[in-house]
C-alpha atoms as a PDB file:
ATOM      1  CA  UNK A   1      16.818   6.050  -7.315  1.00  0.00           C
ATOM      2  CA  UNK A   2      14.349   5.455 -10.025  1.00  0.00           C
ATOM      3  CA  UNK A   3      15.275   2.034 -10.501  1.00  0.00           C
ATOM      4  CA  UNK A   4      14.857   1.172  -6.555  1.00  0.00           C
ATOM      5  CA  UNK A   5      11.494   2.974  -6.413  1.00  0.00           C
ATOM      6  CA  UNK A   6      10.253   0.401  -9.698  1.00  0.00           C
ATOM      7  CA  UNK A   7      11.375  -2.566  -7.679  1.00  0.00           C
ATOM      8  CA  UNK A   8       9.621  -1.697  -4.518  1.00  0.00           C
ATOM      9  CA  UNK A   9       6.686  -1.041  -6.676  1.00  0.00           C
ATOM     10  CA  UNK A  10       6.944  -4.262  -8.350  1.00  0.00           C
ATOM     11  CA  UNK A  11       7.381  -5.836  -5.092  1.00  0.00           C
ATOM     12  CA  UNK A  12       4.124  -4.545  -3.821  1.00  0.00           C
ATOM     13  CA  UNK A  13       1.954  -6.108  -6.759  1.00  0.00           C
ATOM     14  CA  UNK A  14       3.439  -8.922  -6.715  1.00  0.00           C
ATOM     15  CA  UNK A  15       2.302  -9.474  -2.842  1.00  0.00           C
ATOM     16  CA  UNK A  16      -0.106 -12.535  -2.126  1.00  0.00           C
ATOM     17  CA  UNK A  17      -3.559 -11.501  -1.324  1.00  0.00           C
ATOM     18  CA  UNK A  18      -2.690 -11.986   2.559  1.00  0.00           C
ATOM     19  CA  UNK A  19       0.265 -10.412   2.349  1.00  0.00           C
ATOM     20  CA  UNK A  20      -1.155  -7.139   0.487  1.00  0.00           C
ATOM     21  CA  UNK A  21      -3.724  -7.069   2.882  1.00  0.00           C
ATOM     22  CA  UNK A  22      -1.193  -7.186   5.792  1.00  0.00           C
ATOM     23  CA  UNK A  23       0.937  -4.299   4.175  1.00  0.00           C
ATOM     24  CA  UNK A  24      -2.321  -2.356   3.551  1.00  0.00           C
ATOM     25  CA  UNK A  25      -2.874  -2.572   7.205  1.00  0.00           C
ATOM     26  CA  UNK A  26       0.341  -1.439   8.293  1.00  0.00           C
ATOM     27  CA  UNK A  27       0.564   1.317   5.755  1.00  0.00           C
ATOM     28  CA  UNK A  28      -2.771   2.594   7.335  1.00  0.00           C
ATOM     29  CA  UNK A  29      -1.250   2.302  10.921  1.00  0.00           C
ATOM     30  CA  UNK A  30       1.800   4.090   9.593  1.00  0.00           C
ATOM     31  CA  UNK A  31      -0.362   6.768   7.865  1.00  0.00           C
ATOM     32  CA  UNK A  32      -2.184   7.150  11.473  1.00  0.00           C
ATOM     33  CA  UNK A  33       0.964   7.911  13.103  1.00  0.00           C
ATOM     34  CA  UNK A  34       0.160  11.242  11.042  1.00  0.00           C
ATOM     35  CA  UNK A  35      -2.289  12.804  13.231  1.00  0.00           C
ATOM     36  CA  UNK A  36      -1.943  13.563  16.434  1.00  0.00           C
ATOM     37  CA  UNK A  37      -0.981  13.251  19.344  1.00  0.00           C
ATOM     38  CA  UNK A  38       2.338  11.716  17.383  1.00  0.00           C
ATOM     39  CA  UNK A  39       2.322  14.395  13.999  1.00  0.00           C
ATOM     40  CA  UNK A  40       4.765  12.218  12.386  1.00  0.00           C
ATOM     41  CA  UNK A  41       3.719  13.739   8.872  1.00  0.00           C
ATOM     42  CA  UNK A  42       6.797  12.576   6.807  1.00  0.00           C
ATOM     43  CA  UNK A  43       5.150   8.911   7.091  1.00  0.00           C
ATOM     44  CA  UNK A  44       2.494  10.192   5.482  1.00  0.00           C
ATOM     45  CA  UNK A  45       3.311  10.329   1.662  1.00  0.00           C
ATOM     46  CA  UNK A  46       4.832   6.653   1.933  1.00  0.00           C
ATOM     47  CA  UNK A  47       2.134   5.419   3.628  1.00  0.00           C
ATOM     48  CA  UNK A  48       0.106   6.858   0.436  1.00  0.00           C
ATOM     49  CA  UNK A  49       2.565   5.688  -2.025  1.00  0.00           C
ATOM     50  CA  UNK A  50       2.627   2.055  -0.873  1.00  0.00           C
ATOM     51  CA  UNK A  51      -1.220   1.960  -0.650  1.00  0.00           C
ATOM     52  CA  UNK A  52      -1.576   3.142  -4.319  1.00  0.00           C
ATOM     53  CA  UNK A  53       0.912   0.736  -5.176  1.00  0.00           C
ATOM     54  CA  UNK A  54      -1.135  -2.029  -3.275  1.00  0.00           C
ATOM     55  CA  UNK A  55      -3.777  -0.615  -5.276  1.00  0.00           C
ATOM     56  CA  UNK A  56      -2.103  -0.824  -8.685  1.00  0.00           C
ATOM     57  CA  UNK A  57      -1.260  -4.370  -8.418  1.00  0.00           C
ATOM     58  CA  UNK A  58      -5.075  -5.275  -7.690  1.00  0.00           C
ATOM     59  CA  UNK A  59      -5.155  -4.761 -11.571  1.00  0.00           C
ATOM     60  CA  UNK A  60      -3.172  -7.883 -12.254  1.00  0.00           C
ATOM     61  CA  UNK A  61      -5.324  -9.831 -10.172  1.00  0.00           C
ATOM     62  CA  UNK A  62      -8.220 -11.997 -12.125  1.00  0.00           C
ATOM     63  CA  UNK A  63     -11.118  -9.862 -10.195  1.00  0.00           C
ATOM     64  CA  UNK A  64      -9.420  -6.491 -10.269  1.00  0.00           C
ATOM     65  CA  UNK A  65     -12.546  -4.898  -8.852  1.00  0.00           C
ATOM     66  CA  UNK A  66     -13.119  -7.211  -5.659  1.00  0.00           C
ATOM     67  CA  UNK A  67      -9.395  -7.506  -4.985  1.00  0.00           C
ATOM     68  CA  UNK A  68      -9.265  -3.696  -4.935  1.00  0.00           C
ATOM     69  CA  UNK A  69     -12.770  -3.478  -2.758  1.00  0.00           C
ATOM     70  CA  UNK A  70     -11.151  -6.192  -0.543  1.00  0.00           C
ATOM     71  CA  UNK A  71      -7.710  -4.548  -0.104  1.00  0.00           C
ATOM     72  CA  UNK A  72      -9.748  -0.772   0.736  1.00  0.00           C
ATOM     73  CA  UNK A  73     -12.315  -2.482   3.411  1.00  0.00           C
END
């Protein structure tokens, strides 16, 4: 389990900077599906996990600080 949850976090940082900022957006349409009308609050914690992991791999980029602003606007 622990081993699968490294890979998908190494998958995330190792995302262009397109595709990071097209998995940021659907983690934040996955972490709306949270409040209502829908209440699908299980989505929730991924949709956090996957954003900090977006977030994490901003560090290996060679702006850290603008990738990370760009990823969060």
């Amino acid at each position: 389990m622990i081993a699968w949850l490294e890979r998908c976090h190494g998958w995330c940082g190792a995302r262009g900077t397109f595709a990071r900022a097209g998995l940021a957006l659907a983690t934040g349409a996955l972490a709306a599906l949270a409040l209502p009308p829908v209440y699908a609050l299980p989505v929730l914690p991924i949709a956090v996990v996957v954003t900090l992991w977006l977030f994490d791999g901003a560090c290996a980029h060679p702006h850290p600080r603008r990738a990370a602003f760009a990823l969060g606007w």
